[in-house]
N, C-alpha and C. Protein backbone atom coordinates (compact mmCIF):
# COMPACT_ATOMS: atom_id res chain seq x y z
N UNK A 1 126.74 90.34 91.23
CA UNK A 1 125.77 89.37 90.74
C UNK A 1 125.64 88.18 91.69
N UNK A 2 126.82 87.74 92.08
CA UNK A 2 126.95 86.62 93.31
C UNK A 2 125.99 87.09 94.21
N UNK A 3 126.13 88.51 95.09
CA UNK A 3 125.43 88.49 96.09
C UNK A 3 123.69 88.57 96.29
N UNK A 4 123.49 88.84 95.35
CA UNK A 4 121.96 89.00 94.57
C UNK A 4 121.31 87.62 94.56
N UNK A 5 122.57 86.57 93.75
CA UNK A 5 122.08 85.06 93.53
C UNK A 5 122.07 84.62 94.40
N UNK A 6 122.73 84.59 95.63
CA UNK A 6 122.88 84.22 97.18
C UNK A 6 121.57 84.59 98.07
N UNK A 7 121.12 85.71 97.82
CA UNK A 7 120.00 86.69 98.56
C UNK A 7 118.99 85.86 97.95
N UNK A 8 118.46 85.37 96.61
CA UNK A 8 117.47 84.75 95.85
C UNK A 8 117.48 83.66 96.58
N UNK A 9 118.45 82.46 96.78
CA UNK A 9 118.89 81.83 97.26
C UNK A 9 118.34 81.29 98.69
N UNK A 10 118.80 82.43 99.41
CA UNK A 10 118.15 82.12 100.80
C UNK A 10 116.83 82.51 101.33
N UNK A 11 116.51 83.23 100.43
CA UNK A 11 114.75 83.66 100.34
C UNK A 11 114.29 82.41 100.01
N UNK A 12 114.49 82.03 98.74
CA UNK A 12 113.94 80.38 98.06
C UNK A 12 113.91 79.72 99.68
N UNK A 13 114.72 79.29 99.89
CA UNK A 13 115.30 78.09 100.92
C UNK A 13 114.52 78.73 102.05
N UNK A 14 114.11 79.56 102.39
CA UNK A 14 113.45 79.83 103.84
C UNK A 14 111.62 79.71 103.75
N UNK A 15 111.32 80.53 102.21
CA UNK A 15 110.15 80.51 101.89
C UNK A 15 109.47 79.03 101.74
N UNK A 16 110.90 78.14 101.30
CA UNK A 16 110.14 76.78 100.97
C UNK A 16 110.10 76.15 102.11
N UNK A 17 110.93 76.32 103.23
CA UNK A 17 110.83 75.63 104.48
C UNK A 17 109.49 76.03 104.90
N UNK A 18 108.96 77.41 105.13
CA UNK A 18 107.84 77.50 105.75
C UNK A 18 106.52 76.88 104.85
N UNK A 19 106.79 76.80 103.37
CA UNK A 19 105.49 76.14 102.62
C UNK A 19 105.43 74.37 103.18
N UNK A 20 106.95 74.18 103.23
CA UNK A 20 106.68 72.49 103.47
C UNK A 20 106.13 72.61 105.29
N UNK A 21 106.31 73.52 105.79
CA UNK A 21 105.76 73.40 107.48
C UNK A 21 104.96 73.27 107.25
N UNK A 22 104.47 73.72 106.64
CA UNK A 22 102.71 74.22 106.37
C UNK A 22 101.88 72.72 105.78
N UNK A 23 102.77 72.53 104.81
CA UNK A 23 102.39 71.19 104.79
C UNK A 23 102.25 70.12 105.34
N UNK A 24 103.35 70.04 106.33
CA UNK A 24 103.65 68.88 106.93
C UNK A 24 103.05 69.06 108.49
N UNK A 25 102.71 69.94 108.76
CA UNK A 25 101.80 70.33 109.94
C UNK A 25 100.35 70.26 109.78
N UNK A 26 100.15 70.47 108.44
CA UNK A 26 98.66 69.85 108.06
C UNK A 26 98.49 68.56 108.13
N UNK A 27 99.45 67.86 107.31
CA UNK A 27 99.36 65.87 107.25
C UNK A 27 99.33 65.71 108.78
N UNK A 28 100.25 66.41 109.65
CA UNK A 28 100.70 65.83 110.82
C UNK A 28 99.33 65.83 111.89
N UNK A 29 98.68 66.91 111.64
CA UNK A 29 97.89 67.33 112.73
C UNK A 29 97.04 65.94 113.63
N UNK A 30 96.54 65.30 112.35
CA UNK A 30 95.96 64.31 113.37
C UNK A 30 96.55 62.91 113.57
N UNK A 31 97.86 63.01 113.44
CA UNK A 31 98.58 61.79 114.03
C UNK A 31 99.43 62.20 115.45
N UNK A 32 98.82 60.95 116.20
CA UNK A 32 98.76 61.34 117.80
C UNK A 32 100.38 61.62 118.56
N UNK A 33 101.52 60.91 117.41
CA UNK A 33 102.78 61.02 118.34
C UNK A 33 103.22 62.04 117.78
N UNK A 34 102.82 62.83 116.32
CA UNK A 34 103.68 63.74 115.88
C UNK A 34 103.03 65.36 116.10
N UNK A 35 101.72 65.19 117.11
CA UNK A 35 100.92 66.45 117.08
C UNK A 35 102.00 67.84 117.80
N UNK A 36 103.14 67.22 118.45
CA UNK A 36 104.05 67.92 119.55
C UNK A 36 104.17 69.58 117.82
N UNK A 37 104.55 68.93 116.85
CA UNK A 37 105.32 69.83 115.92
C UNK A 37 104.33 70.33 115.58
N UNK A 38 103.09 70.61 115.62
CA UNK A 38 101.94 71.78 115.42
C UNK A 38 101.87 72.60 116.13
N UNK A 39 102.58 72.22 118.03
CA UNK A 39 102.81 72.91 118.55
C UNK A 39 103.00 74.48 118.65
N UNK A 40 102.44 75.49 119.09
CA UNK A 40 103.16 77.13 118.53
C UNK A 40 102.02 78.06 119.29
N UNK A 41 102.60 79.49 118.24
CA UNK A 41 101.63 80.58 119.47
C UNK A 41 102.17 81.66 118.33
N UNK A 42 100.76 82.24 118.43
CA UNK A 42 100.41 83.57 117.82
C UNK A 42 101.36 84.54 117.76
N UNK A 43 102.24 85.21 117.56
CA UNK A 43 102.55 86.96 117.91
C UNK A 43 101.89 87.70 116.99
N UNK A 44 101.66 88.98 117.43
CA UNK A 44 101.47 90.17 116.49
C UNK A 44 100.52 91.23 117.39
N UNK A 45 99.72 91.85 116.85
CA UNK A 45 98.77 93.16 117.23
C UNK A 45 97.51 93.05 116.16
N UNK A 46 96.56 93.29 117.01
CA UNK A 46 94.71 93.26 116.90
C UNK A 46 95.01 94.64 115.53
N UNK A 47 93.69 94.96 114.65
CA UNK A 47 93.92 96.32 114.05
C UNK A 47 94.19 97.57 114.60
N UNK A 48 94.63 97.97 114.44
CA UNK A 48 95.28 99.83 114.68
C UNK A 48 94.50 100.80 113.56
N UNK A 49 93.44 101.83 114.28
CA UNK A 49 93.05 102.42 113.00
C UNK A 49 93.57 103.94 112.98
N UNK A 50 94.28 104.22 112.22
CA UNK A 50 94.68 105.51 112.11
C UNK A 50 93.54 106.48 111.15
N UNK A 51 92.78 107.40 111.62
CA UNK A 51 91.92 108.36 111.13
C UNK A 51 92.27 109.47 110.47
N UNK A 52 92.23 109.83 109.33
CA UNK A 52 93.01 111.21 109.33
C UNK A 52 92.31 111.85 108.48
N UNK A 53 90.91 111.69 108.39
CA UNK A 53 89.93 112.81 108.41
C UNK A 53 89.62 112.36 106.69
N UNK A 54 90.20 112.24 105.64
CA UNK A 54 90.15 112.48 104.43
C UNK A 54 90.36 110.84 104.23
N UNK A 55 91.61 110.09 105.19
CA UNK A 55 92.04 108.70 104.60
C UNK A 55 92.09 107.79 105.94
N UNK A 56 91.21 107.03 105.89
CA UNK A 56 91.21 105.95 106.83
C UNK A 56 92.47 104.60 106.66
N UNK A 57 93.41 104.48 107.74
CA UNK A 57 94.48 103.62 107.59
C UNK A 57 93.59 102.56 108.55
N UNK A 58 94.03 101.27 108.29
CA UNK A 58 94.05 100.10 109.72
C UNK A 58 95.19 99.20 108.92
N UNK A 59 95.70 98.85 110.55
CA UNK A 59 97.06 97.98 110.54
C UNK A 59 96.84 97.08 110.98
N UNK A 60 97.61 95.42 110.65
CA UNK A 60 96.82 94.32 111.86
C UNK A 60 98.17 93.46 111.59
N UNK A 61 99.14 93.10 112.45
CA UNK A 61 99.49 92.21 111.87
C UNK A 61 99.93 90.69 113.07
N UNK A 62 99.66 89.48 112.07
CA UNK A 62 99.64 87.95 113.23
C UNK A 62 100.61 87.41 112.58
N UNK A 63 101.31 86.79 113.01
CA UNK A 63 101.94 85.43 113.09
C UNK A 63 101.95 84.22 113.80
N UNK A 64 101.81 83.25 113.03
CA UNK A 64 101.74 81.89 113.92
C UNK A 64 103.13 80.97 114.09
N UNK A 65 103.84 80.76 114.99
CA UNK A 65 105.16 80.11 114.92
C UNK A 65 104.63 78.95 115.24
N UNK A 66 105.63 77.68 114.76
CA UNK A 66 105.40 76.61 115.28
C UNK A 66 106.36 75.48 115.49
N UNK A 67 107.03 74.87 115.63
CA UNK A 67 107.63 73.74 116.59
C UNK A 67 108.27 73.23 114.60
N UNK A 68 107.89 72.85 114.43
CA UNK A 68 108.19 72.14 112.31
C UNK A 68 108.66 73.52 111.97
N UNK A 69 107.79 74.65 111.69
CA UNK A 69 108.31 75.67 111.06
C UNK A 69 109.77 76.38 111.77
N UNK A 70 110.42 76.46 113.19
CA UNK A 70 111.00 76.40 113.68
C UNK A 70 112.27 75.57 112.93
N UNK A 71 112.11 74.22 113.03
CA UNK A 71 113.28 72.90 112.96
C UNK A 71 113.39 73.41 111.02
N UNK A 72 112.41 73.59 110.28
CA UNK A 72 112.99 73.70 108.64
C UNK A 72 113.50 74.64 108.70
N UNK A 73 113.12 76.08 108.92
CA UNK A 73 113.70 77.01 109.18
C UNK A 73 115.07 76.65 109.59
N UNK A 74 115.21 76.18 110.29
CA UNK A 74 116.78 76.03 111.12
C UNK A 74 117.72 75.41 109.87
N UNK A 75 117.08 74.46 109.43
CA UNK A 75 117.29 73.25 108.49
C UNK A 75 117.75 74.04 107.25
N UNK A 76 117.00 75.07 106.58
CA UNK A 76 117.12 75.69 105.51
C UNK A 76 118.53 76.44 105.61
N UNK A 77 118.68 77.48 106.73
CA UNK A 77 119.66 78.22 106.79
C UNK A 77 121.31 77.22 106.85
N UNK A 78 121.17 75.86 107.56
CA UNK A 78 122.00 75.23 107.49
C UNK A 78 122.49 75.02 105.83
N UNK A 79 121.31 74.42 105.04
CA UNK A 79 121.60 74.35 104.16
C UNK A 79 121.99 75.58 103.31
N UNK A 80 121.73 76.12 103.66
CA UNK A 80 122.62 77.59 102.52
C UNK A 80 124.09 77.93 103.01
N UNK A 81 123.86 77.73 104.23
CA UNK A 81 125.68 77.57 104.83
C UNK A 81 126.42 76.92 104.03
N UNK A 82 125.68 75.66 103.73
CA UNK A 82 126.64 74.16 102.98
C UNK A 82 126.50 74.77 101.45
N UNK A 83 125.45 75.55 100.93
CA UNK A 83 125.65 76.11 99.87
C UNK A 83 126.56 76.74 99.33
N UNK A 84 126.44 77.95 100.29
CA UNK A 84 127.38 79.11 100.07
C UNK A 84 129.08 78.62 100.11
């Protein structure tokens, strides 16, 4: 049961770091000394269409990293260290 509540735990704490990036990269965007933490870059792949005559698949997937989402991220896992 511990390890389950732990797993909930650090999902919570990572998911909320990236909602507050998200946030705080929005407020931030147009203030001129803090624009550095919007900072970031795309990864992923354009769509992929797999055909298979009867069922059409397409795959696409992006991510945006960024400089804030980075530092909470970091921030979160610390804090579940001090949790755990």
């Amino acid at each position: 049961m511990t390890k389950t509540k732990n797993t909930l735990i650090l999902v919570f704490l990572v998911l909320a770091a990236i909602v507050l990036a998200a946030l705080v990269g929005q407020l931030t965007s147009g203030v001129e000394f803090l624009k550095w933490l919007t900072w970031g870059e795309s990864i992923g792949f354009d769509t992929v269409n797999l055909n298979l005559s009867i069922i059409q698949l397409s795959f696409s997937f992006k991510m945006q990293v960024n400089v804030l989402q980075v530092l909470l991220i970091a921030a979160a896992l610390l804090l579940y260290k001090k949790i755990k």
